[in-house]
C-alpha atoms as a PDB file:
ATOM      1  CA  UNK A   1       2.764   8.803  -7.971  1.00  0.00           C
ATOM      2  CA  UNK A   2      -0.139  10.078  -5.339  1.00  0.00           C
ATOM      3  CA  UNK A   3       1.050  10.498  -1.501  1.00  0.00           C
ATOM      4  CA  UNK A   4      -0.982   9.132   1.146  1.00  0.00           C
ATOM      5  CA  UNK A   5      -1.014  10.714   4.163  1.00  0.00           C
ATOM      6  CA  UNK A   6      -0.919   8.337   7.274  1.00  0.00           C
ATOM      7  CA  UNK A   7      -2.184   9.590  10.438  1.00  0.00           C
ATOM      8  CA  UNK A   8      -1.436   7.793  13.344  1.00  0.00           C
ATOM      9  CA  UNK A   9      -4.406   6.360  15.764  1.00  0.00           C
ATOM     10  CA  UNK A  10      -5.159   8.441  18.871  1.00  0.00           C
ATOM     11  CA  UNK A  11      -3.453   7.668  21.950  1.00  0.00           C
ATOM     12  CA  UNK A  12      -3.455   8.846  25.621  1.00  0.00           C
ATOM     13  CA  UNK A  13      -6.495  10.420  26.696  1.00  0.00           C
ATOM     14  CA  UNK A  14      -7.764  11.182  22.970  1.00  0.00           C
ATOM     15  CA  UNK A  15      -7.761   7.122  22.135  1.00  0.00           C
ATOM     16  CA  UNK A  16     -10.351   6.818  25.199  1.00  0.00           C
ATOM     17  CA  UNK A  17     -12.345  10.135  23.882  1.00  0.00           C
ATOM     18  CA  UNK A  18     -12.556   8.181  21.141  1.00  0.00           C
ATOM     19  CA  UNK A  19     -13.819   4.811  22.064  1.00  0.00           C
ATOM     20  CA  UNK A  20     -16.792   6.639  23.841  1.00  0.00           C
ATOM     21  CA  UNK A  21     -19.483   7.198  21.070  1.00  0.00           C
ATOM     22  CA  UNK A  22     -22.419   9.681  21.392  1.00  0.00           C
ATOM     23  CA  UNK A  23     -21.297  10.161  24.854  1.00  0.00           C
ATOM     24  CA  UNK A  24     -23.789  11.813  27.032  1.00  0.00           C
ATOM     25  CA  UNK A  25     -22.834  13.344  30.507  1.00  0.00           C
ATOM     26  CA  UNK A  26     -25.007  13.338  33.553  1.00  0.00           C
ATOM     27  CA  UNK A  27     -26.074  16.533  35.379  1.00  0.00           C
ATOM     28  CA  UNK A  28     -24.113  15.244  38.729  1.00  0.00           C
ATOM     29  CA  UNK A  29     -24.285  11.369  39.128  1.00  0.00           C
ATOM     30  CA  UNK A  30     -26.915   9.063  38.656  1.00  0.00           C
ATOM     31  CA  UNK A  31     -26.953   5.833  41.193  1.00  0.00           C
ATOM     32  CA  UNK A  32     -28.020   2.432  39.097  1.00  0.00           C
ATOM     33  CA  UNK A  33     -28.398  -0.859  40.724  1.00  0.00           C
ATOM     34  CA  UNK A  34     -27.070  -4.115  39.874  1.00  0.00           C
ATOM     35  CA  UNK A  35     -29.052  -6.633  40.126  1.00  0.00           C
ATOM     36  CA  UNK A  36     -25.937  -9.233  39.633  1.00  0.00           C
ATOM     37  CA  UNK A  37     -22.143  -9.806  39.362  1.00  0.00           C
ATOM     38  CA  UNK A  38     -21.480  -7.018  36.895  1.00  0.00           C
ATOM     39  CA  UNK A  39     -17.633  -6.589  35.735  1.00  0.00           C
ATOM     40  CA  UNK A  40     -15.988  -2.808  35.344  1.00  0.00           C
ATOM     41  CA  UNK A  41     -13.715  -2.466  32.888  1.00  0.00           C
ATOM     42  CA  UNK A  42     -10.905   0.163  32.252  1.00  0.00           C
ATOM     43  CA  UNK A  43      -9.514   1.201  28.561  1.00  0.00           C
ATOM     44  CA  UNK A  44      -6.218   0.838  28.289  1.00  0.00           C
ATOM     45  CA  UNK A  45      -5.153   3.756  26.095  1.00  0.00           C
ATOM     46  CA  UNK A  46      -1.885   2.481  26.210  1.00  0.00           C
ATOM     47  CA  UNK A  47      -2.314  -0.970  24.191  1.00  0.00           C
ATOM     48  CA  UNK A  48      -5.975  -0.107  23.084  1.00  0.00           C
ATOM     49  CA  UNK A  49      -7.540  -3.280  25.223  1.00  0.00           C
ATOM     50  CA  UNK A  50     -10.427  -3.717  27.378  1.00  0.00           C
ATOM     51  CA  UNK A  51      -9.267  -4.966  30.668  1.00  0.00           C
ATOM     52  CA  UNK A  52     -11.601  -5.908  33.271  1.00  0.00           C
ATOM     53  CA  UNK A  53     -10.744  -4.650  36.814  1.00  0.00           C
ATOM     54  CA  UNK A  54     -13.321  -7.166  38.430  1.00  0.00           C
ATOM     55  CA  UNK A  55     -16.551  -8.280  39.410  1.00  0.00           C
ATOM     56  CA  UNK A  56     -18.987  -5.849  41.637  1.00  0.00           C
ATOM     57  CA  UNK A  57     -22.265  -6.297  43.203  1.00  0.00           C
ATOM     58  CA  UNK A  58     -23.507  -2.826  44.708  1.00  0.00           C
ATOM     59  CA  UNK A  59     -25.016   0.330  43.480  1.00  0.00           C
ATOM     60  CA  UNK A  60     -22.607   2.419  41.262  1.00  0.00           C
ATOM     61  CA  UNK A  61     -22.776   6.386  40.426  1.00  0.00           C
ATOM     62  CA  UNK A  62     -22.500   6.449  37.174  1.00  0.00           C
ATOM     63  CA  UNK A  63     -21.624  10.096  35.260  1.00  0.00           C
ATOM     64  CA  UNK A  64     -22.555   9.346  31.539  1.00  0.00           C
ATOM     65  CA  UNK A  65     -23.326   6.837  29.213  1.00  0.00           C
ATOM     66  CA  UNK A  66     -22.155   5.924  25.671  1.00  0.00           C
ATOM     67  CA  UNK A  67     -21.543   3.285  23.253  1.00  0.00           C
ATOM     68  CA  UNK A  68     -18.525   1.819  23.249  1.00  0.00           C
ATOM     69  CA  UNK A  69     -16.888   2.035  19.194  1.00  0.00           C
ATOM     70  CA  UNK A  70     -16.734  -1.253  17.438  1.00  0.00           C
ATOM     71  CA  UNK A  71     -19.448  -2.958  20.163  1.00  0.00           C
ATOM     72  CA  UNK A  72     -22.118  -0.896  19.610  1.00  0.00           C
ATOM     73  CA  UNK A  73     -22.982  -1.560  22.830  1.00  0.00           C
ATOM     74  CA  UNK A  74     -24.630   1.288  25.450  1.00  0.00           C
ATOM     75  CA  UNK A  75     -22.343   0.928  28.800  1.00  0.00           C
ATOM     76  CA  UNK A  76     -22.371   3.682  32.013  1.00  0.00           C
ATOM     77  CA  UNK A  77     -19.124   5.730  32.670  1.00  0.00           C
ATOM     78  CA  UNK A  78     -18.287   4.785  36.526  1.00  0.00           C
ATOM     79  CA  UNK A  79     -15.596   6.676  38.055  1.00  0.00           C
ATOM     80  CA  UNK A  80     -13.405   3.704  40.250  1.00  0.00           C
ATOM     81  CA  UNK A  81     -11.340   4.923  43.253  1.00  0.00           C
ATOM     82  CA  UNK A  82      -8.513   2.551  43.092  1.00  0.00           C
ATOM     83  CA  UNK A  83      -8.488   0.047  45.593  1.00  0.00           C
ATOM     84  CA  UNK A  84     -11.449   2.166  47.311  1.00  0.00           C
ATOM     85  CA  UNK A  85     -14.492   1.762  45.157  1.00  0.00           C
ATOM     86  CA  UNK A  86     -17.209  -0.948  45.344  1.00  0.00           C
ATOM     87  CA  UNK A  87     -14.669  -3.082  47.355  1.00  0.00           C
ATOM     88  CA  UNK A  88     -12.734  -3.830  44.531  1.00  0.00           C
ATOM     89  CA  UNK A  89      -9.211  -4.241  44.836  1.00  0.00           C
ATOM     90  CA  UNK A  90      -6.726  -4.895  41.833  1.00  0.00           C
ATOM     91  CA  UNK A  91      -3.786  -6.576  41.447  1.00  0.00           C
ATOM     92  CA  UNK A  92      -0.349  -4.418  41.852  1.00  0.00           C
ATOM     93  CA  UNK A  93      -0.256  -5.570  38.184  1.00  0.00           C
ATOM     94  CA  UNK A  94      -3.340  -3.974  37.141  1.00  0.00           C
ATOM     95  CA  UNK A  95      -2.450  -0.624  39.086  1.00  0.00           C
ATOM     96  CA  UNK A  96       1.130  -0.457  37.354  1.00  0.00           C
ATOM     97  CA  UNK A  97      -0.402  -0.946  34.171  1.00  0.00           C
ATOM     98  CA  UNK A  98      -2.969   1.869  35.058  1.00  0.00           C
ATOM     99  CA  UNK A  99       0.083   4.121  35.958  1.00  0.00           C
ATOM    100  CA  UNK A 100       1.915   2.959  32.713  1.00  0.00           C
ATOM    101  CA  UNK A 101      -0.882   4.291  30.535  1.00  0.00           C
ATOM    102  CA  UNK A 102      -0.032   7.771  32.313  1.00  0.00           C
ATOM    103  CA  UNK A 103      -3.248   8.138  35.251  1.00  0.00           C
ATOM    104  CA  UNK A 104      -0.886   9.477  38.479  1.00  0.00           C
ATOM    105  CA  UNK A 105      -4.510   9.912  40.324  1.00  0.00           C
ATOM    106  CA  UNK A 106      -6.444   7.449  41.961  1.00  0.00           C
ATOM    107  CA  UNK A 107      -9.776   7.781  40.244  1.00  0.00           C
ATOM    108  CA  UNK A 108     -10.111   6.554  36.756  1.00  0.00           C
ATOM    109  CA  UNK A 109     -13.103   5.912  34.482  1.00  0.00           C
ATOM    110  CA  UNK A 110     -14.270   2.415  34.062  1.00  0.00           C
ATOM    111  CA  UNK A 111     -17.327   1.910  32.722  1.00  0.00           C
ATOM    112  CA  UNK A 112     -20.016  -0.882  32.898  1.00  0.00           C
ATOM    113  CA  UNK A 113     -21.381  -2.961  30.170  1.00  0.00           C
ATOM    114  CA  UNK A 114     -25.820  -1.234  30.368  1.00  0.00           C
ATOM    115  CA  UNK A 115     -27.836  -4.672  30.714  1.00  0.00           C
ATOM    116  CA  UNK A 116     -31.536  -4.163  30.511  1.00  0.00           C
ATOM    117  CA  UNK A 117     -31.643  -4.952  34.588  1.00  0.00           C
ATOM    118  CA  UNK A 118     -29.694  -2.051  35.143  1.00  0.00           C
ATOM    119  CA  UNK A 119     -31.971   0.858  35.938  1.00  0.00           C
ATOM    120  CA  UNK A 120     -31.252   3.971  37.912  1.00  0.00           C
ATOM    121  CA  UNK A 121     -32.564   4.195  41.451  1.00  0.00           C
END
């Protein structure tokens, strides 16, 4: 009888390496404006979900791009302060779940969904 070899899905820090596809990091930042409500969102290594942190409305520095595995889709790495950045605050929920998934700082990366009226300044 063959043996299969099972090897467990990434976690931590690795499953979020992994979710960024052909990830390409800026020399510095790069400051895009959105032209709209725009939501961040933050990877939840933890329980391998999307979870969006809220909607902003300013300028953001971005410090890479990449296409987010099984989406396809192009989206902007955006460092978030928490409860600093953009004038978003979260929910005490959303910042124990951040500390669950093992972050002890207060910057994460979120990232932003790249619309076609997103363009660098």
């Amino acid at each position: 009888m063959p043996t299969v070899n099972v090897v467990p899905p990434p976690s931590g820090q690795a499953a979020w390496e992994a979710i960024k596809q052909n990830y390409q990091g800026f020399d510095g930042t790069r400051v895009y404006s959105l032209p709209s409500n725009t939501m961040l969102w933050w990877y939840d290594s933890l329980t391998a979900q999307f979870v969006p942190l809220g909607w902003i409305n300013a300028q953001v520095e971005a410090i890479g791009q990449f296409q987010v595995r099984w989406q396809g889709v192009d989206a902007l790495l955006v460092p978030y302060t928490i409860n600093s950045s953009y004038g978003l605050k979260l929910d005490p929920s959303v910042v124990d779940r951040i500390r669950r998934a093992g972050y002890t700082g207060d910057t994460i990366e979120a990232f932003v969904y790249l619309a076609p009226d997103i363009v660098p300044q």
